[in-house]
C-alpha atoms as a PDB file:
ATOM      1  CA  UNK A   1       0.000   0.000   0.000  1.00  0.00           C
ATOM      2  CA  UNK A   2       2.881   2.553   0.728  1.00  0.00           C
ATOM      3  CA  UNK A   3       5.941   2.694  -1.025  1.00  0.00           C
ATOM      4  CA  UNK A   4       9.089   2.538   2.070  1.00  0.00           C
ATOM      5  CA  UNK A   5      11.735   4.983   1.929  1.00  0.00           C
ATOM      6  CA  UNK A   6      14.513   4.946   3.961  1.00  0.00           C
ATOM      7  CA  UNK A   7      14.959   8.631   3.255  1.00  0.00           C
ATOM      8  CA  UNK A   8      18.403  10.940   5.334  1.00  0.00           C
ATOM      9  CA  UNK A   9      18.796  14.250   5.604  1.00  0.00           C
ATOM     10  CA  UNK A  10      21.790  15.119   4.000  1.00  0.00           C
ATOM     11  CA  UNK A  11      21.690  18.437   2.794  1.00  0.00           C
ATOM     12  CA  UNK A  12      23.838  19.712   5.020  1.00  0.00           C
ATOM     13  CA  UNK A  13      26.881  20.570   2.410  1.00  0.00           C
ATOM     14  CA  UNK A  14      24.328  22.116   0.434  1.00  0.00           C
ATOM     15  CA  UNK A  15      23.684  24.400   3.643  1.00  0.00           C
ATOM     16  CA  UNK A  16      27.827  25.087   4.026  1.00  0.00           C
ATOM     17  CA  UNK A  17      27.808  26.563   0.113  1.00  0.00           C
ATOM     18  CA  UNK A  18      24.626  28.471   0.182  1.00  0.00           C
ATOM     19  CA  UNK A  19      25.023  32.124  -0.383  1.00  0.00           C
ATOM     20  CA  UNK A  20      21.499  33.386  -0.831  1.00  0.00           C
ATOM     21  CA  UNK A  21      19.101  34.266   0.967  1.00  0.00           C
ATOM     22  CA  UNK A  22      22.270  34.124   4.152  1.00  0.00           C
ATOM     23  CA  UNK A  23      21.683  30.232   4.211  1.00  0.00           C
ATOM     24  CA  UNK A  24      19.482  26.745   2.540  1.00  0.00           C
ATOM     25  CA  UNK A  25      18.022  26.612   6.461  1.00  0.00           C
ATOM     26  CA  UNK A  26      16.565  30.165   5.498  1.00  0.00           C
ATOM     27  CA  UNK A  27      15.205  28.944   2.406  1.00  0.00           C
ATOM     28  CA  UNK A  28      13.875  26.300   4.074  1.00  0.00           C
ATOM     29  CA  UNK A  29      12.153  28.797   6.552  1.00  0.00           C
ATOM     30  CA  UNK A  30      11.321  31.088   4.002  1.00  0.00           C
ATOM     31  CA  UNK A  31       9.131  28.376   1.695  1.00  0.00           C
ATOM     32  CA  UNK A  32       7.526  26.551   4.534  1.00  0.00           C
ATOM     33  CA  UNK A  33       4.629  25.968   6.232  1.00  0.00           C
ATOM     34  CA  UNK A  34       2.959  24.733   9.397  1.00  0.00           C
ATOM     35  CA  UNK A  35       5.191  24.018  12.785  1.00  0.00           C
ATOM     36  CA  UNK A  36       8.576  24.969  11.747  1.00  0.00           C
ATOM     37  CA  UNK A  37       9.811  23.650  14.891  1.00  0.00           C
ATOM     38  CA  UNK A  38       8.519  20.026  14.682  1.00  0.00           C
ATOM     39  CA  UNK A  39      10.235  16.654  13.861  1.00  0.00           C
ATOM     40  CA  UNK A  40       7.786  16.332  11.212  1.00  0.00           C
ATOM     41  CA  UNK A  41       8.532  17.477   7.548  1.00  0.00           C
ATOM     42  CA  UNK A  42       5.870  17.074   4.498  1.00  0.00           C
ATOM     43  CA  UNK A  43       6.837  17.813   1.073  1.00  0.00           C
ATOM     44  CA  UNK A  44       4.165  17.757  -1.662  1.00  0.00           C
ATOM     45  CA  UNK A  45       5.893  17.348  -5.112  1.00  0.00           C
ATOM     46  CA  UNK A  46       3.615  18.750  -8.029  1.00  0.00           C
ATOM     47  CA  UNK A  47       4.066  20.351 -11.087  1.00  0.00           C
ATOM     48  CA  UNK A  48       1.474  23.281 -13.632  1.00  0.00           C
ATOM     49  CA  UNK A  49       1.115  20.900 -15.893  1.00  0.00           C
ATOM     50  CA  UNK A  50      -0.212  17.909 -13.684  1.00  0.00           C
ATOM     51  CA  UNK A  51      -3.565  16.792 -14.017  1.00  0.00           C
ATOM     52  CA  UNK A  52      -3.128  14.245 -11.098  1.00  0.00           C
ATOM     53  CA  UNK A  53      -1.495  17.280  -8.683  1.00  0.00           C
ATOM     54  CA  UNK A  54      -4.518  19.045  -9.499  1.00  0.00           C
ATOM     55  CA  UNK A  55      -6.681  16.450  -8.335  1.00  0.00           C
ATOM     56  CA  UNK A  56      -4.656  16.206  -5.336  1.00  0.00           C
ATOM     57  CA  UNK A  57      -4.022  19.651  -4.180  1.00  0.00           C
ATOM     58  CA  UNK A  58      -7.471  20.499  -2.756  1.00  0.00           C
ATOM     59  CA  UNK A  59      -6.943  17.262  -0.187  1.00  0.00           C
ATOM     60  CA  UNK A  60      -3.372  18.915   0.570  1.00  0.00           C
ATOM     61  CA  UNK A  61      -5.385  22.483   0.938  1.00  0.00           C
ATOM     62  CA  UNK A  62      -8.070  21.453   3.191  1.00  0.00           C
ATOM     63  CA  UNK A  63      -5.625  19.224   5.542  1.00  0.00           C
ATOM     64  CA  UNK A  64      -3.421  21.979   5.474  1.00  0.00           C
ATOM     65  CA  UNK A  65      -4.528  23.750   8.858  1.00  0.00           C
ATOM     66  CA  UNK A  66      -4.506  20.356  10.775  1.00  0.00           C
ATOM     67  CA  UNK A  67      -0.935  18.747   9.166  1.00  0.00           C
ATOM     68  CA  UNK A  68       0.092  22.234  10.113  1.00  0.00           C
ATOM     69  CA  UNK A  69       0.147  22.125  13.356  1.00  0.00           C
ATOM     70  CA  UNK A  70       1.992  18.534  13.574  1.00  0.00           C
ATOM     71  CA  UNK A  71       4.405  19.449  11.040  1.00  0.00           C
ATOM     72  CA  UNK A  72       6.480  21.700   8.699  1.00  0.00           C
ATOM     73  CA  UNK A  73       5.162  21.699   4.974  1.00  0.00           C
ATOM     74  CA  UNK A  74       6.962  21.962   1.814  1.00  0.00           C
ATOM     75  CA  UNK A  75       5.466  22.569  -1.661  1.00  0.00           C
ATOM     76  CA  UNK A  76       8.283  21.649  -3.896  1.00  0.00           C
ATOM     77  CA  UNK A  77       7.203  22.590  -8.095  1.00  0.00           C
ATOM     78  CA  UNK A  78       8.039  22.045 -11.051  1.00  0.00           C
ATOM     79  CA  UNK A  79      11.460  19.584 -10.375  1.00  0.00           C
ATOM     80  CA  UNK A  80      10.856  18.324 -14.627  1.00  0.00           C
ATOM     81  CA  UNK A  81       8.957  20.816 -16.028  1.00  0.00           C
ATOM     82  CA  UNK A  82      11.315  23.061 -17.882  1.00  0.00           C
ATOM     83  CA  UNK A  83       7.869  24.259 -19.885  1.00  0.00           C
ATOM     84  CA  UNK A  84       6.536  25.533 -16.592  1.00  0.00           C
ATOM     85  CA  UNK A  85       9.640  27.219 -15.478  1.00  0.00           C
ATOM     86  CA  UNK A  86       8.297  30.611 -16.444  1.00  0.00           C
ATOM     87  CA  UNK A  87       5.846  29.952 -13.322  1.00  0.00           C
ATOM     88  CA  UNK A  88       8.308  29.626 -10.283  1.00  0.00           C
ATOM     89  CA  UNK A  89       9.720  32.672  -9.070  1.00  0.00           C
ATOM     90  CA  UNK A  90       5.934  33.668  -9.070  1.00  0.00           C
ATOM     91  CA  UNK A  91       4.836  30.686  -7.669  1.00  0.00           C
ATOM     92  CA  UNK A  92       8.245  31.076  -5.039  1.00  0.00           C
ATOM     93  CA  UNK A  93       7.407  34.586  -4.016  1.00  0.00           C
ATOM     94  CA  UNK A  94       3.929  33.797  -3.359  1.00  0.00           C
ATOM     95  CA  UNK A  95       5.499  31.469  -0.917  1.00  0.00           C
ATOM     96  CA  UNK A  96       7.125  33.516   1.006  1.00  0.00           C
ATOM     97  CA  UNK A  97       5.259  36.966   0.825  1.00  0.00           C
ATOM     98  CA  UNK A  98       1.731  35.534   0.651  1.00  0.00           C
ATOM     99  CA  UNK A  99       1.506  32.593   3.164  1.00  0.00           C
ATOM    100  CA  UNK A 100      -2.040  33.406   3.722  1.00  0.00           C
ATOM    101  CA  UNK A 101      -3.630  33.690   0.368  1.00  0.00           C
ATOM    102  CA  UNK A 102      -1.153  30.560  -0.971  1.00  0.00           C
ATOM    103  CA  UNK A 103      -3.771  28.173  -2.257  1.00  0.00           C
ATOM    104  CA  UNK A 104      -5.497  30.857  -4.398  1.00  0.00           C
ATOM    105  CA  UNK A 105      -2.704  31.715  -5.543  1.00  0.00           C
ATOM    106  CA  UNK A 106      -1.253  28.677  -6.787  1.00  0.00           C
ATOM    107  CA  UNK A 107      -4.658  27.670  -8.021  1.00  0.00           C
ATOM    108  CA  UNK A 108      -4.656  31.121 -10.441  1.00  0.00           C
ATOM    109  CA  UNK A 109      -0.964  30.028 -11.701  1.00  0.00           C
ATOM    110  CA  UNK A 110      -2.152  26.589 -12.332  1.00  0.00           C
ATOM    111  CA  UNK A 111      -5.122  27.667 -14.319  1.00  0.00           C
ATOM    112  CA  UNK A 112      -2.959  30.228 -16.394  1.00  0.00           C
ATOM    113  CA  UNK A 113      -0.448  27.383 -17.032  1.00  0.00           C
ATOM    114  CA  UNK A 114      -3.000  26.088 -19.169  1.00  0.00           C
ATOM    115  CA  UNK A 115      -3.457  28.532 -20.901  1.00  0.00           C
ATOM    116  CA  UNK A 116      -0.149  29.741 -21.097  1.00  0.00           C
ATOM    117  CA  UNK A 117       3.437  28.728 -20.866  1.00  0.00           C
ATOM    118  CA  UNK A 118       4.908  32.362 -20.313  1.00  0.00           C
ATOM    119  CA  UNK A 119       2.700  34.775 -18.323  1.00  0.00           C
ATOM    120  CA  UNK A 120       3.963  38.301 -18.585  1.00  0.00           C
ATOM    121  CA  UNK A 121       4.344  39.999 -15.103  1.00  0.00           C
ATOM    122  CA  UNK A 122       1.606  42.517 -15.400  1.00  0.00           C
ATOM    123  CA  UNK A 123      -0.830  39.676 -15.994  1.00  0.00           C
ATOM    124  CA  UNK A 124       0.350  37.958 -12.898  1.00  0.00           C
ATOM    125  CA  UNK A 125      -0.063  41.144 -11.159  1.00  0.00           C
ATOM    126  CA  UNK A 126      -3.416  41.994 -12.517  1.00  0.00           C
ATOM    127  CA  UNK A 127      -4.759  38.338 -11.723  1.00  0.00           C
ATOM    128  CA  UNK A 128      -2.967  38.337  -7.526  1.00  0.00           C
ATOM    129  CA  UNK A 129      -4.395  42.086  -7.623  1.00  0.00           C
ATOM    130  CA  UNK A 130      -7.774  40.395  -8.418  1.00  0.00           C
ATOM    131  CA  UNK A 131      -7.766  38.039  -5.498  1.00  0.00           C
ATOM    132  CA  UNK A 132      -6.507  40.433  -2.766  1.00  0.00           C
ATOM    133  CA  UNK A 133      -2.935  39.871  -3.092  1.00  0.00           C
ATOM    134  CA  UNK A 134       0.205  42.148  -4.100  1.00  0.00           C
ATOM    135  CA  UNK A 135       2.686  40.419  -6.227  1.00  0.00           C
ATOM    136  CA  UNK A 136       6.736  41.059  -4.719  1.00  0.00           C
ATOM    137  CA  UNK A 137       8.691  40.141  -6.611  1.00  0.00           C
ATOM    138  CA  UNK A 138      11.931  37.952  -5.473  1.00  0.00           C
ATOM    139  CA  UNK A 139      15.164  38.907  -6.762  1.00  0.00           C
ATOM    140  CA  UNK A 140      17.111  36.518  -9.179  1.00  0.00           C
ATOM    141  CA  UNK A 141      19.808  35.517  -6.342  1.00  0.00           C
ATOM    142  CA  UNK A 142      16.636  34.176  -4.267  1.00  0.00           C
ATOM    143  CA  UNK A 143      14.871  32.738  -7.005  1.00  0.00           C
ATOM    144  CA  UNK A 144      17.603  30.832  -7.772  1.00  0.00           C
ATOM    145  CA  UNK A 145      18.213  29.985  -4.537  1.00  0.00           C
ATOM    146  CA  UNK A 146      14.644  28.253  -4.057  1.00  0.00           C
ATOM    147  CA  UNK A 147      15.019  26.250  -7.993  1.00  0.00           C
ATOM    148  CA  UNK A 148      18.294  24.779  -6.576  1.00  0.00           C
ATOM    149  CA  UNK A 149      16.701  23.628  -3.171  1.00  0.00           C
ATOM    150  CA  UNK A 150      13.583  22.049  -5.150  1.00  0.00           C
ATOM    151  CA  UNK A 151      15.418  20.423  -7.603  1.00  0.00           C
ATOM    152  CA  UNK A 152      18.409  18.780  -4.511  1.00  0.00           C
ATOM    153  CA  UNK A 153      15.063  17.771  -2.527  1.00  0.00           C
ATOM    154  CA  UNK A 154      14.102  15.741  -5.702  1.00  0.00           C
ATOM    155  CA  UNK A 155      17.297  14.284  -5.825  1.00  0.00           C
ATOM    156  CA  UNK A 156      17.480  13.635  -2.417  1.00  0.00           C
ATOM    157  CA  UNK A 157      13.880  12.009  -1.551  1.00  0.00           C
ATOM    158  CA  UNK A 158      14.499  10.177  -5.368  1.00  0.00           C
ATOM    159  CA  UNK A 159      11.419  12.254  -7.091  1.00  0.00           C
ATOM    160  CA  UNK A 160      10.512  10.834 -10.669  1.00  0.00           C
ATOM    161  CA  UNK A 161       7.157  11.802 -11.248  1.00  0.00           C
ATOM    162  CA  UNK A 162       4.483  13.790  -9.705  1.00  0.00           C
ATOM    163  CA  UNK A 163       2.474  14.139  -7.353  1.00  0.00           C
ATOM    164  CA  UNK A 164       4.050  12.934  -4.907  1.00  0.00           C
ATOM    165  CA  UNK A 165       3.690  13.195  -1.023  1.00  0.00           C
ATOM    166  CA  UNK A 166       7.007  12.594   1.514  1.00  0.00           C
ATOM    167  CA  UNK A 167       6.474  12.670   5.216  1.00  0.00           C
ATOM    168  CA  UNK A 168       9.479  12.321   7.294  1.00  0.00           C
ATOM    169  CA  UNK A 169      10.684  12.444  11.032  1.00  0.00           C
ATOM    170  CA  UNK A 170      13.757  14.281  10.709  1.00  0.00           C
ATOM    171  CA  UNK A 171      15.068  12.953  14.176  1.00  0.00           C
ATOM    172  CA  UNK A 172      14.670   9.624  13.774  1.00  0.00           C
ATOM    173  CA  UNK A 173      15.215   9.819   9.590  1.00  0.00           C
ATOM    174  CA  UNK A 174      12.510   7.368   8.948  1.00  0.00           C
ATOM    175  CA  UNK A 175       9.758   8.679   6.478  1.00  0.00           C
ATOM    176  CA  UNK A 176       7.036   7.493   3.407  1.00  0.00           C
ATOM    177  CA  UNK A 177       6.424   7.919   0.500  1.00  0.00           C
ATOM    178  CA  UNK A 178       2.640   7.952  -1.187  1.00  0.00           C
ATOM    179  CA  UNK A 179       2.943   8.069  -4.761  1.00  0.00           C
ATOM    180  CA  UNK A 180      -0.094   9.250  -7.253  1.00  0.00           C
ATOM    181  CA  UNK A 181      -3.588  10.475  -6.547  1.00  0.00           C
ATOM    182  CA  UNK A 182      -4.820   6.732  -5.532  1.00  0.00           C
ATOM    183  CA  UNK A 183      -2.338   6.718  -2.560  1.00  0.00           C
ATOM    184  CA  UNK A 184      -2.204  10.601  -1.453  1.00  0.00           C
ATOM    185  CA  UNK A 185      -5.402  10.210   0.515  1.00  0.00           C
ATOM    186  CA  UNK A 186      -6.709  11.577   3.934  1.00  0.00           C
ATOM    187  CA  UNK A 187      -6.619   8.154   5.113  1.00  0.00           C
ATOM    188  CA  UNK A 188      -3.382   7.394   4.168  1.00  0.00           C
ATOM    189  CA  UNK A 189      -1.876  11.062   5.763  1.00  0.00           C
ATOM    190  CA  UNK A 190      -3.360  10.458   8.764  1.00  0.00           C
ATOM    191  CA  UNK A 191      -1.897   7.051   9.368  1.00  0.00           C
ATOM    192  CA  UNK A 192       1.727   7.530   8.109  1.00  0.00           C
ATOM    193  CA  UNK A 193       1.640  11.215  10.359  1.00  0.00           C
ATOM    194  CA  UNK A 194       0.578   8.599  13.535  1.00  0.00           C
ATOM    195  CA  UNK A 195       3.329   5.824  12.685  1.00  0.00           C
ATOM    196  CA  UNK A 196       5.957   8.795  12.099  1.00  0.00           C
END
């Protein structure tokens, strides 16, 4: 039923060469969501142009609040998708400037990635201006900072596809993996959150 990882945590030379954004542990701050301070790490893998992340993400939106308080979430986007790429330094500022309004967000980005593979700035201004929300943007250093830290957690929790869900205990390094929309369920969070 669940795919076993035996999954480590070790990004730490990553953290020693990090320039931006002062260090990889403030990216990691910067991105995340939910306890910050628990032993418990989520990271939802998904990418614009996934039908099957779609189906997923409202699950992952209305568990949100509750995972939230047990653990420290991760989106991670767009690891493949070189198409889509034009999406994430919105999709990373939104992240960190617009914790709040996040899921609206992401859902306006995902509908203009169908539509289009290059969205020009004042149309992603117009559209977060539309739903409340003021677009910052991130500067390149940052940006750069965040593709980098996606792409090493692919390589590091061995991401081939999307969507994919990884929940880890970062003390005791033990973690699952539930792969596709048939095993990212609320059943299936809640009991790999109580074994972990």
């Amino acid at each position: 039923m669940f795919h076993q990882c035996a999954i480590t945590l070790g990004l730490s030379l990553f953290f020693l060469n990090c320039t931006y954004l002062s260090s990889l542990e403030n990216i990691k701050d910067a991105l995340s969501f939910g306890n910050k301070q628990s032993e418990i790490e989520v990271y939802f893998f998904s990418g614009f142009d996934c039908p099957s992340c779609r189906k997923v993400e409202p699950l992952i939106e209305a568990l949100e609040p509750e995972i939230g308080k047990k653990s420290r979430i991760l989106f991670v986007e767009d690891i493949f998708q070189e198409e889509a790429s034009s999406y994430t330094p919105y999709n990373l500022s939104f992240m960190v400037h617009n914790k709040d309004q996040y899921f609206k967000l992401k859902e306006m980005l995902n509908k203009l990635a169908e539509e289009s593979v290059k969205p020009t700035l004042e149309l992603i201004q117009e559209k977060a201006k539309a739903l409340g929300a003021t677009y910052t943007p991130l500067d390149a250093a940052d940006v750069t900072s965040g593709i980098e830290y996606f792409k090493l957690l692919g390589k590091q929790f061995d991401i081939e596809g999307t969507p994919i869900l990884v929940i880890l205990n970062k003390t005791t390094k033990k973690g699952k993996k539930l792969v596709g929309a048939k095993e990212i369920t609320q059943e299936n969070i809640t009991k790999v959150m109580a074994e972990l």
